[in-house]
PDB file of N, CA and C in Angstrom:
ATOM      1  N   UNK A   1     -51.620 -71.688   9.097  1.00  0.00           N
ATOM      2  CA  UNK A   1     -50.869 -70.434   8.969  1.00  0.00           C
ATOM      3  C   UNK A   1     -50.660 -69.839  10.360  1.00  0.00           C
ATOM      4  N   UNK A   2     -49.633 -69.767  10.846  1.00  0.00           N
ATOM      5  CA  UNK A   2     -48.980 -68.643  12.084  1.00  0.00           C
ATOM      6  C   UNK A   2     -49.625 -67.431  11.844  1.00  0.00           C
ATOM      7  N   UNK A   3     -50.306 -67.040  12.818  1.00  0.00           N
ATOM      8  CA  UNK A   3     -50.863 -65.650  12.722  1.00  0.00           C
ATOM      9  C   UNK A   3     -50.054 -64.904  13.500  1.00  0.00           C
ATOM     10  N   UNK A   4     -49.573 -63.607  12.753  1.00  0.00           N
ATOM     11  CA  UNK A   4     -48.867 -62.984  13.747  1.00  0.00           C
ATOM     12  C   UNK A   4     -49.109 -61.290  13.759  1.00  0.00           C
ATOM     13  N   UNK A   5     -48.434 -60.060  13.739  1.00  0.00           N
ATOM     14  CA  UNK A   5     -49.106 -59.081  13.989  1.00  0.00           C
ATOM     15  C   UNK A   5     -49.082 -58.336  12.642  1.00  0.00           C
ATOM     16  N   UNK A   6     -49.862 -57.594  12.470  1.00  0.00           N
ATOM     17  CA  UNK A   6     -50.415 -57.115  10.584  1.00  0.00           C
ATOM     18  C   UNK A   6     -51.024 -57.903   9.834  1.00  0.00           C
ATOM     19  N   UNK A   7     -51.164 -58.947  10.229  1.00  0.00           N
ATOM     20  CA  UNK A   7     -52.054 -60.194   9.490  1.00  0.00           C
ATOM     21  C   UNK A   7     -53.314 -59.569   9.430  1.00  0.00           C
ATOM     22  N   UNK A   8     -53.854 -60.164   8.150  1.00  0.00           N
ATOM     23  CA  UNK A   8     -55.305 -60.244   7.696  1.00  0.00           C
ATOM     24  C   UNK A   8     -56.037 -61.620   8.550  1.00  0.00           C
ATOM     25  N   UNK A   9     -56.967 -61.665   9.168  1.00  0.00           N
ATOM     26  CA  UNK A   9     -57.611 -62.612   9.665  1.00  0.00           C
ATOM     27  C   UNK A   9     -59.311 -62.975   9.751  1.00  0.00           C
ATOM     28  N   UNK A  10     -59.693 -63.805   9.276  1.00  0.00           N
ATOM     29  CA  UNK A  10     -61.218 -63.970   9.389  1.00  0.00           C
ATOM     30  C   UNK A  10     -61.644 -64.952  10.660  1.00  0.00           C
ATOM     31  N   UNK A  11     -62.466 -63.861  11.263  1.00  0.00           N
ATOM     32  CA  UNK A  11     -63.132 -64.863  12.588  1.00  0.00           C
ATOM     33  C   UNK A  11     -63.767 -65.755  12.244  1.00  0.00           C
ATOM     34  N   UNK A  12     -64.042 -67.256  13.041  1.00  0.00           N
ATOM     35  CA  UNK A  12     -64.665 -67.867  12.781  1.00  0.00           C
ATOM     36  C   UNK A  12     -65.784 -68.423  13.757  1.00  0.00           C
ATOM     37  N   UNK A  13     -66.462 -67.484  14.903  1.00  0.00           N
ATOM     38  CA  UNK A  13     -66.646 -67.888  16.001  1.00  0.00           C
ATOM     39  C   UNK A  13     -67.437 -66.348  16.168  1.00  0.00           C
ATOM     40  N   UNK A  14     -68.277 -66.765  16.846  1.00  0.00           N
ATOM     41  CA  UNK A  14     -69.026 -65.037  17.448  1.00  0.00           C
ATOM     42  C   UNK A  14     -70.171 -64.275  16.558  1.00  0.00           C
ATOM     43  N   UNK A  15     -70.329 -63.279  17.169  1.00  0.00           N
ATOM     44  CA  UNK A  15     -71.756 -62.282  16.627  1.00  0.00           C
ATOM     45  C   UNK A  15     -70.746 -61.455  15.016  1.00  0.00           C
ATOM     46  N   UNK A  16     -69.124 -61.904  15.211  1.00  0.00           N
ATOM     47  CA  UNK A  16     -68.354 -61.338  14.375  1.00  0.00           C
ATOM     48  C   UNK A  16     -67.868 -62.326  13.070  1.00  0.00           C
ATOM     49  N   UNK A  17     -68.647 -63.465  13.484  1.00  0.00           N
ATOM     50  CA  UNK A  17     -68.234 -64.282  12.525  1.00  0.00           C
ATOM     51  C   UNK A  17     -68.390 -63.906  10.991  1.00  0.00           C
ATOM     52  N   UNK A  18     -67.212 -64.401  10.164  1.00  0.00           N
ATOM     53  CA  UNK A  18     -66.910 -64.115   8.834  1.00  0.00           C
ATOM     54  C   UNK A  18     -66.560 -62.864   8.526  1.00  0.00           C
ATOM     55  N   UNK A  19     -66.343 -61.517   9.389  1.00  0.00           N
ATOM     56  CA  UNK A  19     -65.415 -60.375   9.021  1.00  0.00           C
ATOM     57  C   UNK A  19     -63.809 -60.726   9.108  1.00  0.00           C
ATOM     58  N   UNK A  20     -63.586 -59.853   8.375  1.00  0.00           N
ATOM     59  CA  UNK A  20     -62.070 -59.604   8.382  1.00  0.00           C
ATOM     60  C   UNK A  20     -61.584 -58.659   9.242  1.00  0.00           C
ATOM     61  N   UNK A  21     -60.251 -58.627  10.030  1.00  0.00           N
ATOM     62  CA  UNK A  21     -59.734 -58.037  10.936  1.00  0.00           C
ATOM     63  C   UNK A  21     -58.113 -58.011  10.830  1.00  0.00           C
ATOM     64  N   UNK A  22     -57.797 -56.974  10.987  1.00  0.00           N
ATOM     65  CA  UNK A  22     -55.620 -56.610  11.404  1.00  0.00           C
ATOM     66  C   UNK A  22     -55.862 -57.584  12.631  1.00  0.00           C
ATOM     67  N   UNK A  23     -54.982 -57.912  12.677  1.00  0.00           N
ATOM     68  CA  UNK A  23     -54.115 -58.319  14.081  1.00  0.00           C
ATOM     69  C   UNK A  23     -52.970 -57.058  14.858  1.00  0.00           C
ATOM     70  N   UNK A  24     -53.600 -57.255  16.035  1.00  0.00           N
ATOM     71  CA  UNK A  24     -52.705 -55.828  16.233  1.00  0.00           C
ATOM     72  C   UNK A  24     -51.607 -56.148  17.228  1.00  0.00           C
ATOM     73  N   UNK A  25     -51.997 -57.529  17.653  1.00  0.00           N
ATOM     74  CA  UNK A  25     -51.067 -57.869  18.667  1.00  0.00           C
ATOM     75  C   UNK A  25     -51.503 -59.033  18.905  1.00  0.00           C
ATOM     76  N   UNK A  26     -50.077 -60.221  19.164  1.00  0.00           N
ATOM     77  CA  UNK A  26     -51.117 -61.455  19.354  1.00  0.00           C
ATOM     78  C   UNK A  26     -50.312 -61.815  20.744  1.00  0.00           C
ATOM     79  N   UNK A  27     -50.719 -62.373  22.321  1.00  0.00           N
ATOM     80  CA  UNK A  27     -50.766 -62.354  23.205  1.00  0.00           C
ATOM     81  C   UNK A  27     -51.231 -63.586  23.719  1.00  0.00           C
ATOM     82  N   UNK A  28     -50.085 -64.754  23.766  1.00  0.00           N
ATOM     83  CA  UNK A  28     -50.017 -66.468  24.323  1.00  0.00           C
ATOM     84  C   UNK A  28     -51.570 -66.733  23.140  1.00  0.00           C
ATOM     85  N   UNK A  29     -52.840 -67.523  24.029  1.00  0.00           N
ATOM     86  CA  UNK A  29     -53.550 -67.805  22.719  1.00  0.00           C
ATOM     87  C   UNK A  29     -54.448 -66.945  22.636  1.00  0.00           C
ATOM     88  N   UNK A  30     -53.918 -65.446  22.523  1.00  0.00           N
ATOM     89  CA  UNK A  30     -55.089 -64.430  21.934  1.00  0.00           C
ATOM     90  C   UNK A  30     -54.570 -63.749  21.336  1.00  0.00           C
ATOM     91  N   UNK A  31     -55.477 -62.984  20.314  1.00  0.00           N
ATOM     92  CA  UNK A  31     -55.426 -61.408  19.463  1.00  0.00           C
ATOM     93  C   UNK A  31     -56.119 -60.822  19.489  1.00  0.00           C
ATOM     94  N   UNK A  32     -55.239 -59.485  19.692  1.00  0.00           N
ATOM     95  CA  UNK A  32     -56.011 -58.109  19.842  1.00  0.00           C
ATOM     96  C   UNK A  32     -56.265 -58.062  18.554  1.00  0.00           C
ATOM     97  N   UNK A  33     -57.314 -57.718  17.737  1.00  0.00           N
ATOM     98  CA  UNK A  33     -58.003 -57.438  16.563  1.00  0.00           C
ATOM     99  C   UNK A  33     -58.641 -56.272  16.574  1.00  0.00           C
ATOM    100  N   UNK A  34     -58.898 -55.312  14.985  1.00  0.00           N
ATOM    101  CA  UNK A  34     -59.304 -54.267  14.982  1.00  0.00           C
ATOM    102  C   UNK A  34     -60.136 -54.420  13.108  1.00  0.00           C
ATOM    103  N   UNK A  35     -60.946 -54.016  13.450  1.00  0.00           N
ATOM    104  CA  UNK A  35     -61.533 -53.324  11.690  1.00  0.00           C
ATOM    105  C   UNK A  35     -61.883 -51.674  11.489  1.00  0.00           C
ATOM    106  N   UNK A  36     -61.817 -50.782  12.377  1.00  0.00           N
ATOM    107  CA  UNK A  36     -61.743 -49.556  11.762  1.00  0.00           C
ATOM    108  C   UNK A  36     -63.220 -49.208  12.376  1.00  0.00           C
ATOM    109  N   UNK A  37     -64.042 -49.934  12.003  1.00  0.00           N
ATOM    110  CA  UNK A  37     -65.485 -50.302  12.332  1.00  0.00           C
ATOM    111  C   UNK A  37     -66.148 -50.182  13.529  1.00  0.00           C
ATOM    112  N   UNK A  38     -66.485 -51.681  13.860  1.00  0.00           N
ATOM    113  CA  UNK A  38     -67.116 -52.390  14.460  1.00  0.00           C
ATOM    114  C   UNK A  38     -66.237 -52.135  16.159  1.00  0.00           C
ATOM    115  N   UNK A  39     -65.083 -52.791  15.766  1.00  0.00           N
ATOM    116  CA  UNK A  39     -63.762 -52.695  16.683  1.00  0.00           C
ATOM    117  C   UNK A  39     -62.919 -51.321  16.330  1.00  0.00           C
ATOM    118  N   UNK A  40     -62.929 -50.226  17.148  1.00  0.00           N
ATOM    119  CA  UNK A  40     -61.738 -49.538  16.522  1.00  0.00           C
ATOM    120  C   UNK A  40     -60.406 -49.695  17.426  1.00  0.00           C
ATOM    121  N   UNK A  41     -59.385 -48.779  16.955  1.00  0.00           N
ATOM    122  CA  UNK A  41     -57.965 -48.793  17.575  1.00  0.00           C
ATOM    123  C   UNK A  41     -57.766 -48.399  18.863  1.00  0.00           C
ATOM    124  N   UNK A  42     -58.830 -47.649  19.459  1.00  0.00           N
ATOM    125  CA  UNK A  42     -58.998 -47.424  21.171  1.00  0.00           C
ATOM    126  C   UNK A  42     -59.440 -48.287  21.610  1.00  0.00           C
ATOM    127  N   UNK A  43     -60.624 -49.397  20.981  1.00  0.00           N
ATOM    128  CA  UNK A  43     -60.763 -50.508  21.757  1.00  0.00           C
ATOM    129  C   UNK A  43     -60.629 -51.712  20.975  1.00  0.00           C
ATOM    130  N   UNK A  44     -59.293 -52.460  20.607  1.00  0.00           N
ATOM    131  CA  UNK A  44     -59.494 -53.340  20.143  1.00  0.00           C
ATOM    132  C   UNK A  44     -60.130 -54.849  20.720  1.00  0.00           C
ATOM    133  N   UNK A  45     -60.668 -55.849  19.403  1.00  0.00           N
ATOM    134  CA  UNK A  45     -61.497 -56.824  20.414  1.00  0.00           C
ATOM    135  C   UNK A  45     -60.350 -58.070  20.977  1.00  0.00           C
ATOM    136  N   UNK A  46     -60.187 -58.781  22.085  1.00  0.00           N
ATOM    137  CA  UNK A  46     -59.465 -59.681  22.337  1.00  0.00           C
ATOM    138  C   UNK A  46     -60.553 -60.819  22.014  1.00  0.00           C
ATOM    139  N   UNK A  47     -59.983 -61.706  21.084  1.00  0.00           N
ATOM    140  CA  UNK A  47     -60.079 -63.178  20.684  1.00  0.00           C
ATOM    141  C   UNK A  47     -59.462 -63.878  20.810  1.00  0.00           C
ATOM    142  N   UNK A  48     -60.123 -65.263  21.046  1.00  0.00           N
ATOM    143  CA  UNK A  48     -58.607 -66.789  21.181  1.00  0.00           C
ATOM    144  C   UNK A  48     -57.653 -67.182  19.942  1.00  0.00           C
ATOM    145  N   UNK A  49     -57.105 -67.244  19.601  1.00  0.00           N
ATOM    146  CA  UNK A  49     -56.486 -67.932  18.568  1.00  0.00           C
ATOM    147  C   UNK A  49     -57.113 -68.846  18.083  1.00  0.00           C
ATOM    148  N   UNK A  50     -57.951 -69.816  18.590  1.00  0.00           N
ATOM    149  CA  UNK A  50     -59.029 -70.774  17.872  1.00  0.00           C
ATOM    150  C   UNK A  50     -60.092 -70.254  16.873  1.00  0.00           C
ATOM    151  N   UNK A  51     -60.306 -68.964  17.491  1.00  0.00           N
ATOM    152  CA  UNK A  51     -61.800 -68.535  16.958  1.00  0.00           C
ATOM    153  C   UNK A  51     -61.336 -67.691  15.312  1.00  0.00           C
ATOM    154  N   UNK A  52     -60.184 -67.754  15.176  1.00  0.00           N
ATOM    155  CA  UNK A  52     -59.776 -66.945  13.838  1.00  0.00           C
ATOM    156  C   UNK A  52     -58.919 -68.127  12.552  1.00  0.00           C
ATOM    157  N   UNK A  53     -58.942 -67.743  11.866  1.00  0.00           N
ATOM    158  CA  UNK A  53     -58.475 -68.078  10.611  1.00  0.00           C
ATOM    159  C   UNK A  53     -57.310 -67.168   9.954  1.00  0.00           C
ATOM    160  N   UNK A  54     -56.177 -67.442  10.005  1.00  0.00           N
ATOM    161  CA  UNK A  54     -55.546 -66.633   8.924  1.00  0.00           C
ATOM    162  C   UNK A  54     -55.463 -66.485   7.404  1.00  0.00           C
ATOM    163  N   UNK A  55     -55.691 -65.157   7.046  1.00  0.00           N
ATOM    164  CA  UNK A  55     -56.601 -65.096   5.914  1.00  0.00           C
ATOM    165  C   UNK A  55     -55.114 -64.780   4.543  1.00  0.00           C
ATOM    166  N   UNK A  56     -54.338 -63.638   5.474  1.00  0.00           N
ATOM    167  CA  UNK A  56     -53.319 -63.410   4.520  1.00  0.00           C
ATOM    168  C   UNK A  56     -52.282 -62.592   5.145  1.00  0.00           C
ATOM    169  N   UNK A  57     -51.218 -62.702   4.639  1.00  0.00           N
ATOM    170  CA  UNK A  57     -49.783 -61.732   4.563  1.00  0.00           C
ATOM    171  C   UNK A  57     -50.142 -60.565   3.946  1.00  0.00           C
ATOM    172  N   UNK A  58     -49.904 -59.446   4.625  1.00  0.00           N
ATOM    173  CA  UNK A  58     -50.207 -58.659   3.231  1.00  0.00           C
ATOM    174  C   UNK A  58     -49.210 -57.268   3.519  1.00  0.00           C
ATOM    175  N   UNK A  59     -48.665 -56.767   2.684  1.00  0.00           N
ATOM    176  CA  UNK A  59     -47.590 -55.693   2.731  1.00  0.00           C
ATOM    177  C   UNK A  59     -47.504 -54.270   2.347  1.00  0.00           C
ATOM    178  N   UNK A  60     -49.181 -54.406   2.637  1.00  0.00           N
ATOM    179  CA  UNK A  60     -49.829 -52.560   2.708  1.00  0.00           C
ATOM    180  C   UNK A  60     -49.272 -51.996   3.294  1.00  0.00           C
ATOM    181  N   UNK A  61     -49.617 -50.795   2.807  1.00  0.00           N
ATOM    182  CA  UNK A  61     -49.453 -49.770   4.360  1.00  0.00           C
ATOM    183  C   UNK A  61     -49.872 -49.852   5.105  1.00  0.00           C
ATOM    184  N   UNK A  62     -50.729 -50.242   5.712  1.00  0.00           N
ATOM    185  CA  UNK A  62     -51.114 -50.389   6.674  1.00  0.00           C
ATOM    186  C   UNK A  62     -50.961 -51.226   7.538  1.00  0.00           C
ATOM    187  N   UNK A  63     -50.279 -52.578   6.961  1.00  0.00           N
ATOM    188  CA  UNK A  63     -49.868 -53.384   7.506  1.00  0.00           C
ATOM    189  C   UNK A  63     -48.710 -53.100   8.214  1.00  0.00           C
ATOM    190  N   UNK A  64     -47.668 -52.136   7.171  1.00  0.00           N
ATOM    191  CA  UNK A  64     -46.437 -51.766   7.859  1.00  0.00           C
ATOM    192  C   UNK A  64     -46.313 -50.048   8.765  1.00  0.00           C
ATOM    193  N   UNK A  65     -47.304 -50.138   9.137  1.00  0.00           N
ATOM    194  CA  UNK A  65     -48.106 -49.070  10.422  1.00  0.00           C
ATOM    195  C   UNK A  65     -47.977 -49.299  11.577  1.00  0.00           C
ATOM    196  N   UNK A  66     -49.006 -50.875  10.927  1.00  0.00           N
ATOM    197  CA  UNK A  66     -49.430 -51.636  12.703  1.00  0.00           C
ATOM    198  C   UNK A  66     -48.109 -52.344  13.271  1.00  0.00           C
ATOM    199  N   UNK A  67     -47.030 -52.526  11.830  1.00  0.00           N
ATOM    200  CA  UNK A  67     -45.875 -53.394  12.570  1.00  0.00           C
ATOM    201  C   UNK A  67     -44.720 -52.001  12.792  1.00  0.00           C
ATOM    202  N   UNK A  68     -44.569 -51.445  12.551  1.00  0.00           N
ATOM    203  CA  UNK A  68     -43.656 -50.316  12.737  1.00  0.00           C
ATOM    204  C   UNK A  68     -43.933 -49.377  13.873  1.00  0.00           C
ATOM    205  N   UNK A  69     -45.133 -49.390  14.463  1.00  0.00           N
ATOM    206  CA  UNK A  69     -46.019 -48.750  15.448  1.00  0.00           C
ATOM    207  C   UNK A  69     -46.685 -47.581  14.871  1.00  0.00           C
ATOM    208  N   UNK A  70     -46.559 -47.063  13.526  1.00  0.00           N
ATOM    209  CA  UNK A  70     -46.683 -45.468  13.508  1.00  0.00           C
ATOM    210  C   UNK A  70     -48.257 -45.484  13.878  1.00  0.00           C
ATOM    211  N   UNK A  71     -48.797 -44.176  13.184  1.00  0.00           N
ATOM    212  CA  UNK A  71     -50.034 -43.444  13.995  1.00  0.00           C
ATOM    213  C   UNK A  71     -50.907 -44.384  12.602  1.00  0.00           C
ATOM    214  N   UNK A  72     -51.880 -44.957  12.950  1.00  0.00           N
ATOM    215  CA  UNK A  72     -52.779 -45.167  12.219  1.00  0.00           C
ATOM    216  C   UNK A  72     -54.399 -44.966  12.095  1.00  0.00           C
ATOM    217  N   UNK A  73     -55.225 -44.334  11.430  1.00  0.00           N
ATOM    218  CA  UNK A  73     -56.207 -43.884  11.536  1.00  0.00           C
ATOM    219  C   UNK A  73     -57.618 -44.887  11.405  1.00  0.00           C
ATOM    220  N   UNK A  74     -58.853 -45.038  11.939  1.00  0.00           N
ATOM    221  CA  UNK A  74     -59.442 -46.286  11.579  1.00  0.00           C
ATOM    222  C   UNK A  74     -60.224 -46.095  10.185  1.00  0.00           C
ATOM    223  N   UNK A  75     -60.146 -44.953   9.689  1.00  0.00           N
ATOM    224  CA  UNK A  75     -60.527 -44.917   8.458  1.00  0.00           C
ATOM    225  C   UNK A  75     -59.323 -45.595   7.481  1.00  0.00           C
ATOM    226  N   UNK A  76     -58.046 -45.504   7.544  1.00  0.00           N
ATOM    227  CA  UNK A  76     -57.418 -46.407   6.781  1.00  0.00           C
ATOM    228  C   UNK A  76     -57.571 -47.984   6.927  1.00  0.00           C
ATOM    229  N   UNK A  77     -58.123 -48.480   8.344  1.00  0.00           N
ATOM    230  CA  UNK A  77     -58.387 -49.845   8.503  1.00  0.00           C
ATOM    231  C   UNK A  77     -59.196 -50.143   7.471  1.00  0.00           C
ATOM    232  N   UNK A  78     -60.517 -49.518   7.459  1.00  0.00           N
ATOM    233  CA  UNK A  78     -61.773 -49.677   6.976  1.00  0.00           C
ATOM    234  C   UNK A  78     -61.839 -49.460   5.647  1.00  0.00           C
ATOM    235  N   UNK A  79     -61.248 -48.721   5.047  1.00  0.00           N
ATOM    236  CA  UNK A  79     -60.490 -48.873   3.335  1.00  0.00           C
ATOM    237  C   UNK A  79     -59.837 -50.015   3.117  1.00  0.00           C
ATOM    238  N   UNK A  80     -58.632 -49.863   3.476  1.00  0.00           N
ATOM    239  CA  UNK A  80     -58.129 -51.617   3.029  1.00  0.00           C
ATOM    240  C   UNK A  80     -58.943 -52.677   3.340  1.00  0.00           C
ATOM    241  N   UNK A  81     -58.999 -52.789   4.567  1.00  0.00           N
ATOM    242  CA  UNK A  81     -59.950 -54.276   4.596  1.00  0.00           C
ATOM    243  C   UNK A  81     -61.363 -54.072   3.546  1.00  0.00           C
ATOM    244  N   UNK A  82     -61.610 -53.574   3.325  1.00  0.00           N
ATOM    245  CA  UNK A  82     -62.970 -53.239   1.946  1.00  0.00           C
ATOM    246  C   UNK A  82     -62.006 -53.603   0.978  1.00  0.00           C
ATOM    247  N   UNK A  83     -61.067 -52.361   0.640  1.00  0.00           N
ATOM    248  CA  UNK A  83     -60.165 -53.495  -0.743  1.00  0.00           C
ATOM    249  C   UNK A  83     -60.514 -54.690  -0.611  1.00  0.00           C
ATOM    250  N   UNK A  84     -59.586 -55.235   0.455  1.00  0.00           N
ATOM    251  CA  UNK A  84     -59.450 -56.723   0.055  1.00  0.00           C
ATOM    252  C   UNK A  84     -60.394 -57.551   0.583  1.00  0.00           C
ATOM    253  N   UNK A  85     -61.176 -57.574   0.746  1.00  0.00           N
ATOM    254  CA  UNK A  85     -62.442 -58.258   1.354  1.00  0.00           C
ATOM    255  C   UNK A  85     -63.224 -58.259  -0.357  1.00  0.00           C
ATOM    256  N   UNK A  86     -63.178 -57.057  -1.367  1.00  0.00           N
ATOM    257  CA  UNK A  86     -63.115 -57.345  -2.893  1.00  0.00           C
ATOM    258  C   UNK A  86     -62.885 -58.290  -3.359  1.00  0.00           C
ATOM    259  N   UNK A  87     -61.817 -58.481  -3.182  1.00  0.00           N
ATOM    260  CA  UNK A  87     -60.424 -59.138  -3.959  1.00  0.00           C
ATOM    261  C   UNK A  87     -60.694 -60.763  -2.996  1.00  0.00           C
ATOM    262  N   UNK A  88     -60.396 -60.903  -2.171  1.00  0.00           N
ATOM    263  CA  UNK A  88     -60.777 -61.935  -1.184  1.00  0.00           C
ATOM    264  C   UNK A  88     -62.266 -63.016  -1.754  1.00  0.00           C
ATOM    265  N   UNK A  89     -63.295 -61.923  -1.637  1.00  0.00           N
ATOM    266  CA  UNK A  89     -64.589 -63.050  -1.882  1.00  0.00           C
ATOM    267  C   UNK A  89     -64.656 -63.133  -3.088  1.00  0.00           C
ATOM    268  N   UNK A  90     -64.261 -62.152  -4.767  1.00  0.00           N
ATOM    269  CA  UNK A  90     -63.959 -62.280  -5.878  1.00  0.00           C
ATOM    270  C   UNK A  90     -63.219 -63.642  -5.963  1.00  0.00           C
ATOM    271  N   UNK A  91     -61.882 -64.104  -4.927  1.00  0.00           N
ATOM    272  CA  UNK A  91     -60.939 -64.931  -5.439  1.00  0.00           C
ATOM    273  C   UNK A  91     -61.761 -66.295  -5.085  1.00  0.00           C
ATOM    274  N   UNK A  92     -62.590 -66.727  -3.984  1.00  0.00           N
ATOM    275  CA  UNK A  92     -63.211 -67.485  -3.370  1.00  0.00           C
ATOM    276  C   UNK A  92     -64.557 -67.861  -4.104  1.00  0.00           C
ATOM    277  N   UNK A  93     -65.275 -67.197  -4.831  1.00  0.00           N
ATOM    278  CA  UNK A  93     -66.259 -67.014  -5.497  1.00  0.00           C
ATOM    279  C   UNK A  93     -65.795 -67.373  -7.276  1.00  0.00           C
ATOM    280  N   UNK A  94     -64.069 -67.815  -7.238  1.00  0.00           N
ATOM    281  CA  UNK A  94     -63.983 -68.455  -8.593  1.00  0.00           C
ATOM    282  C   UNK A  94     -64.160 -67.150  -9.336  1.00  0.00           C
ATOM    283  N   UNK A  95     -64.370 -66.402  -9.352  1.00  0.00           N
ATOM    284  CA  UNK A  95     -64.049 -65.085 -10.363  1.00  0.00           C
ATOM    285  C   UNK A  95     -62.891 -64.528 -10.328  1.00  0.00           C
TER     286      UNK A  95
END
């Protein structure tokens, strides 16, 4: 999967391995990544393109925030990615 910017992505590499993360910008073989969290939107983390997985397309709001530029808050990061991090290990877990 082409990872590109608003993507859902799971690291696969690091002290961050197996969270989920936006893509906030992807930059030759890196992405700026954010979870609301851990990483917020003042400092997002730069990763290689190797070290991630693309997890999903997804056509939240929030997705169309990070691609439209508007103002986004890291408490909305940290809600959605909880949604679907639900929905995600539910679908993976055969339930």
């Amino acid at each position: 999967m082409e990872i590109s910017k608003s993507d859902i992505i799971i690291s696969l590499a690091g002290r961050d391995a197996g969270q989920l993360f936006y893509v906030l910008d992807v930059q030759d073989e890196y992405v700026l990544i954010v979870d609301g969290k851990g990483r917020k939107l003042e400092n997002p983390k730069r990763k290689k393109l190797k070290h991630v997985r693309g997890v999903s397309r997804t056509d939240s709001r929030v997705a169309q925030k990070i691609s439209s530029g508007e103002k986004l808050l890291n408490s909305e990061l940290r809600r959605d990615l909880a949604k679907f991090g639900q929905e995600f290990t539910s679908q993976n877990q055969g339930g």
